[in-house]
Protein backbone atom coordinates (compact mmCIF):
# COMPACT_ATOMS: atom_id res chain seq x y z
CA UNK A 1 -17.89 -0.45 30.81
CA UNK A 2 -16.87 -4.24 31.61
CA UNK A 3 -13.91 -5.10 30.26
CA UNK A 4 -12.75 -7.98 28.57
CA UNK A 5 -10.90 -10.73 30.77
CA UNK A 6 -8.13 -12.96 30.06
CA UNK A 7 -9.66 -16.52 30.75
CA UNK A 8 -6.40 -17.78 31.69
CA UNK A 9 -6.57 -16.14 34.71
CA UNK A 10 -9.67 -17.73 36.42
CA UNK A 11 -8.79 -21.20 35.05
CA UNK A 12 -5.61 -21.02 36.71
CA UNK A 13 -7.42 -19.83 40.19
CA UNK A 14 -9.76 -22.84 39.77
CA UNK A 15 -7.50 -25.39 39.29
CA UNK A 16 -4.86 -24.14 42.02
CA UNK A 17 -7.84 -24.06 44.44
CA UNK A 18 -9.16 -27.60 44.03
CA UNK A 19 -5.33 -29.03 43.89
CA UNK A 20 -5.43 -27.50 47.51
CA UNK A 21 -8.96 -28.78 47.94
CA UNK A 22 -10.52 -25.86 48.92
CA UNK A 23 -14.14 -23.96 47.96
CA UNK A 24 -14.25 -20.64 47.43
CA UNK A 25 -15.54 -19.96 50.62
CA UNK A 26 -12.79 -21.47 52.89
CA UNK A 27 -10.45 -19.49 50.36
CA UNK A 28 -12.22 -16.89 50.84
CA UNK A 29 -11.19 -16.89 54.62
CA UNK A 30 -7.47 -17.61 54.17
CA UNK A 31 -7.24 -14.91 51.85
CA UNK A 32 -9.84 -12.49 53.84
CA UNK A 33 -11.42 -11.68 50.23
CA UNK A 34 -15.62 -12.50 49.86
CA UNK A 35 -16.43 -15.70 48.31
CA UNK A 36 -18.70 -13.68 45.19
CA UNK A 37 -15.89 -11.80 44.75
CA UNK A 38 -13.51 -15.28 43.70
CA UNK A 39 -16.41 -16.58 41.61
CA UNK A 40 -15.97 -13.35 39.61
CA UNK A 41 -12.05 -13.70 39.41
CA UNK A 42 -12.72 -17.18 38.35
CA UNK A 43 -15.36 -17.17 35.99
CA UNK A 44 -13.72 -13.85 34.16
CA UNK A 45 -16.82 -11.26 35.49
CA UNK A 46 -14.00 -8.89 36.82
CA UNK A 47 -10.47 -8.27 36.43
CA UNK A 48 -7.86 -9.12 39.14
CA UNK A 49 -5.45 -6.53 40.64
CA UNK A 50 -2.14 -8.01 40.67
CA UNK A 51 -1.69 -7.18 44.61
CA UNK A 52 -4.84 -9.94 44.36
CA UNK A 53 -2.97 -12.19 41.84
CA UNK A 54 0.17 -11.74 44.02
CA UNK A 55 -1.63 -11.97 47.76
CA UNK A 56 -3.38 -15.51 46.19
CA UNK A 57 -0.29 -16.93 44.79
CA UNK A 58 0.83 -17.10 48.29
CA UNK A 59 -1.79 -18.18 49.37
CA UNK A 60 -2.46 -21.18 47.00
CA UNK A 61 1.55 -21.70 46.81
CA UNK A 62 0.94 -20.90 43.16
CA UNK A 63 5.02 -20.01 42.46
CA UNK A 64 3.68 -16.71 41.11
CA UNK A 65 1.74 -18.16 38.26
CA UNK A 66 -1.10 -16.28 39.10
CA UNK A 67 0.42 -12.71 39.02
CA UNK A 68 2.89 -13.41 35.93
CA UNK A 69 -0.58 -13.84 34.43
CA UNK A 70 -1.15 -9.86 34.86
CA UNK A 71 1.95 -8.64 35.44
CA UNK A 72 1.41 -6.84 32.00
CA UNK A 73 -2.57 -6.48 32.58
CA UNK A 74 -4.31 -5.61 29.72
CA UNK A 75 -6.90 -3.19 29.64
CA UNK A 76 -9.40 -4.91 26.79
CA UNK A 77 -11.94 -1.59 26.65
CA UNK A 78 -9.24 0.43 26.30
CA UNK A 79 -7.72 -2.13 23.61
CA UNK A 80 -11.29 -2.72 21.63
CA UNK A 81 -10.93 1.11 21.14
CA UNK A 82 -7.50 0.80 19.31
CA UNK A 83 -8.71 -1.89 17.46
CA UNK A 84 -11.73 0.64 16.21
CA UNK A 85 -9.14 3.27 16.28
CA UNK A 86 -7.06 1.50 13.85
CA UNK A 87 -9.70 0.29 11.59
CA UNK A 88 -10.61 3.95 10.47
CA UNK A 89 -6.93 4.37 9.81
CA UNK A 90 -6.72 1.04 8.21
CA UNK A 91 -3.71 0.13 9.72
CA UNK A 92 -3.97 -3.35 11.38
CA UNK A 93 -0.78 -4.05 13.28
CA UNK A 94 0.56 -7.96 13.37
CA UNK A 95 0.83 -6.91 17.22
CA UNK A 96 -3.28 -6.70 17.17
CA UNK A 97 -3.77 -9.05 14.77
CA UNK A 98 -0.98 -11.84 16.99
CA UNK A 99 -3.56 -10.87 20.15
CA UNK A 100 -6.11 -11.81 18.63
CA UNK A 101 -5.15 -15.40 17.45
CA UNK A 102 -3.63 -15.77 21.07
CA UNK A 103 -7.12 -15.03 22.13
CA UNK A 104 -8.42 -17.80 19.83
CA UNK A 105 -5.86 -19.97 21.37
CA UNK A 106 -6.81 -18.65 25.47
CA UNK A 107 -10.20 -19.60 24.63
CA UNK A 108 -10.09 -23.44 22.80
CA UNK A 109 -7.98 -23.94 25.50
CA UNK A 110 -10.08 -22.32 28.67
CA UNK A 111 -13.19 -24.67 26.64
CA UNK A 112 -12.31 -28.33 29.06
CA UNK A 113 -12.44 -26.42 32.13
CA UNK A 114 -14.21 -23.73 32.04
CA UNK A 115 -18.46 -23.73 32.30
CA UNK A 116 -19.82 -23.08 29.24
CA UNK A 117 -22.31 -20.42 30.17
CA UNK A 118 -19.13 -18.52 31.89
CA UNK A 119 -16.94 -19.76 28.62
CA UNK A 120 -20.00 -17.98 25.72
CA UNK A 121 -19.94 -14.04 26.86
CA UNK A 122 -15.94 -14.52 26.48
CA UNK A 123 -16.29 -15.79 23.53
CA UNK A 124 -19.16 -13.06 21.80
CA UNK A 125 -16.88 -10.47 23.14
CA UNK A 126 -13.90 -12.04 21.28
CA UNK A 127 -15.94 -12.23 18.03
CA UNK A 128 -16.89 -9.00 18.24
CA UNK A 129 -13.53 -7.19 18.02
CA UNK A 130 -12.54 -9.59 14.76
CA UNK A 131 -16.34 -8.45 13.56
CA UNK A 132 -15.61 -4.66 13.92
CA UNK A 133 -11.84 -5.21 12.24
CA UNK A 134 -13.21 -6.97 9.17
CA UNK A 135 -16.00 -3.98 8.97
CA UNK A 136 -13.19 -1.93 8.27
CA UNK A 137 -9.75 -1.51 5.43
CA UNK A 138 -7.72 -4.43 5.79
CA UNK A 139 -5.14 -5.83 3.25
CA UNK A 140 -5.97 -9.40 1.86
CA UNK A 141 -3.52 -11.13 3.99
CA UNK A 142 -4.98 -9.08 7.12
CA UNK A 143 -8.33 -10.26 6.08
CA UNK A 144 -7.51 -14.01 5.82
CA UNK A 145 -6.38 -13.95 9.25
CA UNK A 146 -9.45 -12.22 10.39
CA UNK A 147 -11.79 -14.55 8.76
CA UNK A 148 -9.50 -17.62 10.19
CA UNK A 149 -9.80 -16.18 13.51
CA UNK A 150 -13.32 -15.59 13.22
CA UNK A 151 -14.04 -19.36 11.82
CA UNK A 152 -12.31 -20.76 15.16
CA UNK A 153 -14.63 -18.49 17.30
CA UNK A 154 -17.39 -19.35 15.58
CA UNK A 155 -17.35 -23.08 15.96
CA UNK A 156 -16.23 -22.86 19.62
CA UNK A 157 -19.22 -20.83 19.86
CA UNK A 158 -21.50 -23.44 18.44
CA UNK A 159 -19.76 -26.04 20.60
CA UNK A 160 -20.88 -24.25 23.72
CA UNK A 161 -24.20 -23.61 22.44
CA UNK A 162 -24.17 -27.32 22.14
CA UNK A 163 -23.36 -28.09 25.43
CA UNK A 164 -26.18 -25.19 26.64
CA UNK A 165 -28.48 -27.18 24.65
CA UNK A 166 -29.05 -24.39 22.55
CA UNK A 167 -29.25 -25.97 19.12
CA UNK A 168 -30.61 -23.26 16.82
CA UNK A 169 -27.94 -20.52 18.19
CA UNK A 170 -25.13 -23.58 17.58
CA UNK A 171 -26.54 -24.08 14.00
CA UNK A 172 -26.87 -20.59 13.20
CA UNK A 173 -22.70 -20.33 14.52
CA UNK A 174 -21.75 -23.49 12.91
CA UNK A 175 -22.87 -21.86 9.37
CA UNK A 176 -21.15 -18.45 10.28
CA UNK A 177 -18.34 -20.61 11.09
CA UNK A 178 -18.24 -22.57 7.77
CA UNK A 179 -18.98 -19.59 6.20
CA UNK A 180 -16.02 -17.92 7.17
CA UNK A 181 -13.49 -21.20 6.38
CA UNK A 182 -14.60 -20.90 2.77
CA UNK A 183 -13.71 -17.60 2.71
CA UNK A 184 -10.43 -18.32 3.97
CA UNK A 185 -10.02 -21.50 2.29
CA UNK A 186 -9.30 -23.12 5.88
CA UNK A 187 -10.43 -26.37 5.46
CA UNK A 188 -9.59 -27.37 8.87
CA UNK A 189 -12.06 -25.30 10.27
CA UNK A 190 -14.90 -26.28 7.40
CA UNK A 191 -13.76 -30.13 8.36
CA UNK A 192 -14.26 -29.30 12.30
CA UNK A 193 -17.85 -27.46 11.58
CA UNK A 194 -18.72 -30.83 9.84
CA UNK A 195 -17.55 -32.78 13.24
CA UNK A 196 -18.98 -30.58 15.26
CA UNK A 197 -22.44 -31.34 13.67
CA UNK A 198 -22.09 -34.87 13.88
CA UNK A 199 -21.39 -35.18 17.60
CA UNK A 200 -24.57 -32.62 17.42
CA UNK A 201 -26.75 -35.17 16.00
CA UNK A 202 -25.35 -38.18 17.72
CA UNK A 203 -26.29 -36.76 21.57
CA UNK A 204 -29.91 -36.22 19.50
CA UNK A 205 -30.00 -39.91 18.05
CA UNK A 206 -29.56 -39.36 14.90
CA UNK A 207 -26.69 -41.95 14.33
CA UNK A 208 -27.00 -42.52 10.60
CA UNK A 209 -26.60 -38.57 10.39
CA UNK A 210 -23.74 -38.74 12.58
CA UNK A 211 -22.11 -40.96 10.75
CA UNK A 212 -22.24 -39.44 7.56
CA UNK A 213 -21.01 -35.89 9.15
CA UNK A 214 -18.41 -37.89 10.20
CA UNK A 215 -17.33 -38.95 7.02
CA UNK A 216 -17.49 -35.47 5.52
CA UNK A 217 -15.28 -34.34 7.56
CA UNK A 218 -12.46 -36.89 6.93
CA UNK A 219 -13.26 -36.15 2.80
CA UNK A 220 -12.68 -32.12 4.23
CA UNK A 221 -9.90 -32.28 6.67
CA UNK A 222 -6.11 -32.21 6.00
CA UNK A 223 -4.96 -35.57 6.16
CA UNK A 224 -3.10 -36.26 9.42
CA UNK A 225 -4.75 -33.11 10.70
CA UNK A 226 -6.58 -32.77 13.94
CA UNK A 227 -10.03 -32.65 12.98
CA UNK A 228 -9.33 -35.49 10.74
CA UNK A 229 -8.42 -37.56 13.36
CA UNK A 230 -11.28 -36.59 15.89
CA UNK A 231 -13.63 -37.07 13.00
CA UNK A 232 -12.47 -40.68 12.56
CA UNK A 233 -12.98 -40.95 16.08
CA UNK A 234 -16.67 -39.76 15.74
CA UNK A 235 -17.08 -41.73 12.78
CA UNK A 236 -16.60 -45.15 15.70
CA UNK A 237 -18.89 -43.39 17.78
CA UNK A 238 -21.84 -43.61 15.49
CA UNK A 239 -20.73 -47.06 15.05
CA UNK A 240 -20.38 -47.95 18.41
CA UNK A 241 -24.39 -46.42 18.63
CA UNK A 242 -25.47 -48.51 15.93
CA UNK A 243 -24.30 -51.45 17.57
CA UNK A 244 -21.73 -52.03 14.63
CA UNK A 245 -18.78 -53.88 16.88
CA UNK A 246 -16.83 -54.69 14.15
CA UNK A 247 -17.00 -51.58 11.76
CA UNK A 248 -16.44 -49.73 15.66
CA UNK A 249 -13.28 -51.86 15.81
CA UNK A 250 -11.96 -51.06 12.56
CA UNK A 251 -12.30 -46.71 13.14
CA UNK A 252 -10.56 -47.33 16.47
CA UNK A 253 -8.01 -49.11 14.86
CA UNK A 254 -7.62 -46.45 12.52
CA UNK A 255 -7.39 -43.40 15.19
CA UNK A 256 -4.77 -45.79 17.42
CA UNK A 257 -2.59 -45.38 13.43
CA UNK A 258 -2.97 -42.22 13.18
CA UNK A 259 -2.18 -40.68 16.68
CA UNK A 260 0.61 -43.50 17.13
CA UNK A 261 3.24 -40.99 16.65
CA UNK A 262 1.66 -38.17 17.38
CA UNK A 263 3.56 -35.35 19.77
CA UNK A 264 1.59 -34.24 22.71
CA UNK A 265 0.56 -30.41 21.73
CA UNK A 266 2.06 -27.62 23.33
CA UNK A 267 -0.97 -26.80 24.73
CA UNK A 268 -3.13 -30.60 25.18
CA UNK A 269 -6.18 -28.72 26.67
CA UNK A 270 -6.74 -27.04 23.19
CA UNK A 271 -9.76 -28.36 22.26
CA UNK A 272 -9.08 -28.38 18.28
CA UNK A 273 -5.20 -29.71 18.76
CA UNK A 274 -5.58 -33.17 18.96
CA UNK A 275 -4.00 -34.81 22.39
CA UNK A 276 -3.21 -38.33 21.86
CA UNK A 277 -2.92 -39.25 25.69
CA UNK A 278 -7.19 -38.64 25.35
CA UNK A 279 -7.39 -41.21 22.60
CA UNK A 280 -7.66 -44.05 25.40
CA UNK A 281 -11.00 -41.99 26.66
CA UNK A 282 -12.37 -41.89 23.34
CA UNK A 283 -11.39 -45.69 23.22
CA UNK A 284 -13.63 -46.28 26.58
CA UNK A 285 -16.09 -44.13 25.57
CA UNK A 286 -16.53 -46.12 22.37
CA UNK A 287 -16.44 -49.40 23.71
CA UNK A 288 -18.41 -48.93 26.42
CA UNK A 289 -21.76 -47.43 24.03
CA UNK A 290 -20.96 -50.80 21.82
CA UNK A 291 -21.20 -53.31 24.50
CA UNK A 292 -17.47 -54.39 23.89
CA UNK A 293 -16.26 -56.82 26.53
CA UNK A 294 -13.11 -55.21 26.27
CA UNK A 295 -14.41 -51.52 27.42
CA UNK A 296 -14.29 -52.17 31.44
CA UNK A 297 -10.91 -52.78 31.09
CA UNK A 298 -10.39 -49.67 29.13
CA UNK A 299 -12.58 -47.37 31.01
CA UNK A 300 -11.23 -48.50 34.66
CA UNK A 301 -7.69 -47.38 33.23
CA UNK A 302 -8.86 -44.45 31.90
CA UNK A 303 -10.40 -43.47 35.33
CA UNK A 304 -7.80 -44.44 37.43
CA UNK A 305 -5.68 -42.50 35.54
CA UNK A 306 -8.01 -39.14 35.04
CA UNK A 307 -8.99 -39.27 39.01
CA UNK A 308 -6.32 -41.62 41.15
CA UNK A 309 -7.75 -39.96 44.74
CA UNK A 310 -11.22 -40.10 43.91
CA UNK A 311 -12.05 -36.07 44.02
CA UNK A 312 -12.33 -35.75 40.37
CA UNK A 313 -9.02 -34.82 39.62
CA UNK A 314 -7.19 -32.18 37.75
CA UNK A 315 -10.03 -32.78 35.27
CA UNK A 316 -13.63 -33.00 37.22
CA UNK A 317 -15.59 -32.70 33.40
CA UNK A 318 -13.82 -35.52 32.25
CA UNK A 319 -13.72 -37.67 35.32
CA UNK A 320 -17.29 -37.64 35.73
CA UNK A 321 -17.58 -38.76 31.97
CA UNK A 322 -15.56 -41.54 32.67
CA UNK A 323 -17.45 -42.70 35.13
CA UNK A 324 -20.51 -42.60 33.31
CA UNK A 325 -18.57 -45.13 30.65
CA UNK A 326 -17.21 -47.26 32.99
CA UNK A 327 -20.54 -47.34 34.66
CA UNK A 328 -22.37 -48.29 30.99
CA UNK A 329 -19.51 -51.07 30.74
CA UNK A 330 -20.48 -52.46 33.77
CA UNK A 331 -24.19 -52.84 32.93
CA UNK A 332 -22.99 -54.93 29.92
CA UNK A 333 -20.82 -57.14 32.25
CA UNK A 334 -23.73 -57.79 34.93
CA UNK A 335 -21.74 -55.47 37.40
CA UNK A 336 -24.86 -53.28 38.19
CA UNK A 337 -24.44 -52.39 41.43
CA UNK A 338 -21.25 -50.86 41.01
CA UNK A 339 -22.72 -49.15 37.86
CA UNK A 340 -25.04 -47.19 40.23
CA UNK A 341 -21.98 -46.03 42.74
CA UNK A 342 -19.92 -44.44 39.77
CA UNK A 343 -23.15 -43.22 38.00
CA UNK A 344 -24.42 -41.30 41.28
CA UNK A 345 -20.97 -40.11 41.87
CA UNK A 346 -20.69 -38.58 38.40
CA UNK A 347 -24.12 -36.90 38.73
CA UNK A 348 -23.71 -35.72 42.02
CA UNK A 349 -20.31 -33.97 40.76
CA UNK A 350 -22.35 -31.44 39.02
CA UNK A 351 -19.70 -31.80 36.27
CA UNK A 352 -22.16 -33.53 33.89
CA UNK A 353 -22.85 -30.92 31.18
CA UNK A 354 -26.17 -30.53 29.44
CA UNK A 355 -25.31 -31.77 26.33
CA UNK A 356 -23.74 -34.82 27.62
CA UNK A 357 -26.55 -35.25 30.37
CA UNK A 358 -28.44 -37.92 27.69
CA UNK A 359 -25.31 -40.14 29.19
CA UNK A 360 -26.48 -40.24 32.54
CA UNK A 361 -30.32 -40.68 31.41
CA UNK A 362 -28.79 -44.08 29.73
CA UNK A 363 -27.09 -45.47 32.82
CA UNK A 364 -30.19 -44.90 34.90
CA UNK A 365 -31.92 -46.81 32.48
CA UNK A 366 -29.97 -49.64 32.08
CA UNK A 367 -29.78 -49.97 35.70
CA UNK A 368 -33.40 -49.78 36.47
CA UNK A 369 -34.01 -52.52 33.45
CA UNK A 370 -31.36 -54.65 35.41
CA UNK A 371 -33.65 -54.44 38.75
CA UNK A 372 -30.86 -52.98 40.79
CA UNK A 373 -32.63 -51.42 44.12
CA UNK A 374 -30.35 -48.95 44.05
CA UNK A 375 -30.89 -48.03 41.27
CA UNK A 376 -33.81 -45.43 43.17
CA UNK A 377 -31.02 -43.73 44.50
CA UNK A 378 -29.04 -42.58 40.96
CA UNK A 379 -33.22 -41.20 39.87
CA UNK A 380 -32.77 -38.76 42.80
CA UNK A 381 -29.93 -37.83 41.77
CA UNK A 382 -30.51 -37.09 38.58
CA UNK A 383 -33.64 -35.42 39.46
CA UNK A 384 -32.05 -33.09 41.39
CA UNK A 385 -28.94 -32.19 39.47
CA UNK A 386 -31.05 -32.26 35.85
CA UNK A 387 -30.35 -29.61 33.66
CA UNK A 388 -31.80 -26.02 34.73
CA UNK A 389 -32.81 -27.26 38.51
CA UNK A 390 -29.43 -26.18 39.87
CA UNK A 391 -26.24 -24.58 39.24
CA UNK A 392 -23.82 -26.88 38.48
CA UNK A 393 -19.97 -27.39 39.84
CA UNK A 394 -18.58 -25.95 37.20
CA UNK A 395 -19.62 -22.08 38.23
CA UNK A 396 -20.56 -21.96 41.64
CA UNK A 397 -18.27 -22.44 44.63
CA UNK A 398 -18.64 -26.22 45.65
């Protein structure tokens, strides 16, 4: 039986790896293991032995990250089976219950980096072990966290599905997920279902929709709180789509308040903890979809800062977004040519995800409606990295 992986494992490989610029075949031959072999390790397929966490650490000058990840390797079949074990008892431990929400945690956090279809089977498998605990006797405090657990799967679930383009499985999740928050009386997680949605909708068009989501979710969320903050931030997306540059303005101005003194979260890759240092992304992103003057300026810093060498950075997902902003920016300036360079670059990354693959789509159109020659080039491009014609960056070997 396959067993359940700790995602923090194959992140780690990945991003150790392309900080020493390698693919996973040339790694492969300095560490004389097959290239199939570190796409499993990396996208969680199959477990690691830690004489292979150890022998790669060396080899990627890792300081032993990679084996202090396993040095207490946990066997997940053999733990799904205590969970069951301890249902029928009734006798949910805070040790099970504490993995689980670290679990929770693993995942939000594995979400920037990881692909999504390596990211979803994770996260089923994940859901499945809170499913089968709240099947069984739990006390009422056991159950909240259950259900709390459950609600944060569920939504990163739907978020995936979202990026996989798979809208009916992300609505179906994004119910569950709701669901499960009024249950719990989480409102956090009701207010993020509600965000979730209207980022949904805006990628489909539906900007008036959007913006109403948006709202919700501010009415839902704790004040202050995370999802209140992104949702404000949504809220200037739809905006920024309706060609509102003023009422666009006014929502920035309101995130730049509200994440002013905002810490940087222990963990800034969790996608539902709220990192200030992306707000000036958001910022370019917003601009940039408005036809603000002021969003080249913005989205250059934002790049240069995200990818200083030009290889896409510790971030390749976000990089290639930023492109694809500056590049819309530029098109509003009368800077098409330049538009096309950081619009082929971004597609040719393979780091463009399917949900955010509408972005590209735009920049090619703008650029052809400018006349740029070039402009030939960046429909090739997109032709041949569309959605479903190739595997993309994110799980092959590069």
């Amino acid at each position: 039986m396959a067993s359940f992986v700790d995602p923090r494992f194959g992140v780690a490989l990945r991003e150790f790896r392309e900080r020493r610029g390698l693919s996973l075949r040339s790694l492969g031959q300095l560490a004389h293991r097959s290239k199939s072999h570190l796409h499993e390790l990396e996208t969680g397929l199959k477990a690691p032995t830690v004489d292979t966490a150890r022998h790669l650490d060396r080899i990627l000058d890792a300081g032993g990250v990679l084996a202090r990840l396993i040095d207490a390797p946990i066997d997940h079949a053999a733990e799904a089976g205590e969970l069951r074990a301890r249902v029928v008892a009734s006798d949910v431990s805070k040790d099970v219950l504490g993995r689980i929400e670290q679990g929770v945690d693993d995942l939000a956090s594995a979400y920037p980096t990881m692909a999504p279809a390596d990211l979803l089977p994770l996260v089923r498998r994940h859901l499945a072990y809170v499913g089968r605990l709240l099947d069984g006797r739990v006390t009422l405090a056991q159950q909240r966290r259950l259900l709390v657990a459950g609600g944060w799967l569920a939504v990163l679930r739907a978020t995936v599905h979202i990026d996989l383009r798979q809208r009916s499985a992300a609505a179906a999740h994004l119910r569950a997920g709701h669901d499960l928050a009024e249950h719990a009386e989480h409102a956090e997680i009701r207010a993020w279902c509600l965000e979730t949605r209207a980022w949904d909708v805006l990628t489909q068009g539906d900007y008036r929709a959007a913006l109403d989501l948006s709202r919700q979710a501010q009415r839902v969320a704790p004040k202050g709180s995370s999802a209140y903050i992104q949702a404000t931030a949504q809220e200037a997306r739809a905006w920024a789509r309706m060609g509102d540059v003023g009422a666009t303005r006014r929502a920035l101005d309101r995130v730049e308040r509200l994440a002013a003194n905002l810490p940087v979260p222990e963990r800034a890759e969790h996608h539902y903890r709220y990192d200030p240092a992306k707000a000036a992304a958001y910022t370019a992103t917003t601009l940039s979809w408005a036809g603000d003057p002021g969003a080249e300026q913005v989205a250059r810093a934002v790049l240069a800062d995200l990818d200083p060498d030009g290889d896409g950075g510790a971030r390749p997902r976000r990089s290639a977004s930023a492109r694809l902003d500056l590049g819309l920016a530029l098109v509003a300036a009368g800077q098409s040519d330049e538009a096309v360079a950081l619009g082929a670059k971004a597609v040719a990354s393979g780091r463009v995800v399917p949900s955010n693959w509408w972005r590209a789509t735009e920049l090619l159109a703008k650029v052809e409606q400018a006349g740029v020659p070039e402009a030939a080039t960046l429909r090739d491009l997109c032709i041949e990295f569309a959605p479903g014609r190739r595997p993309s960056a994110d799980s092959t070997s590069g």
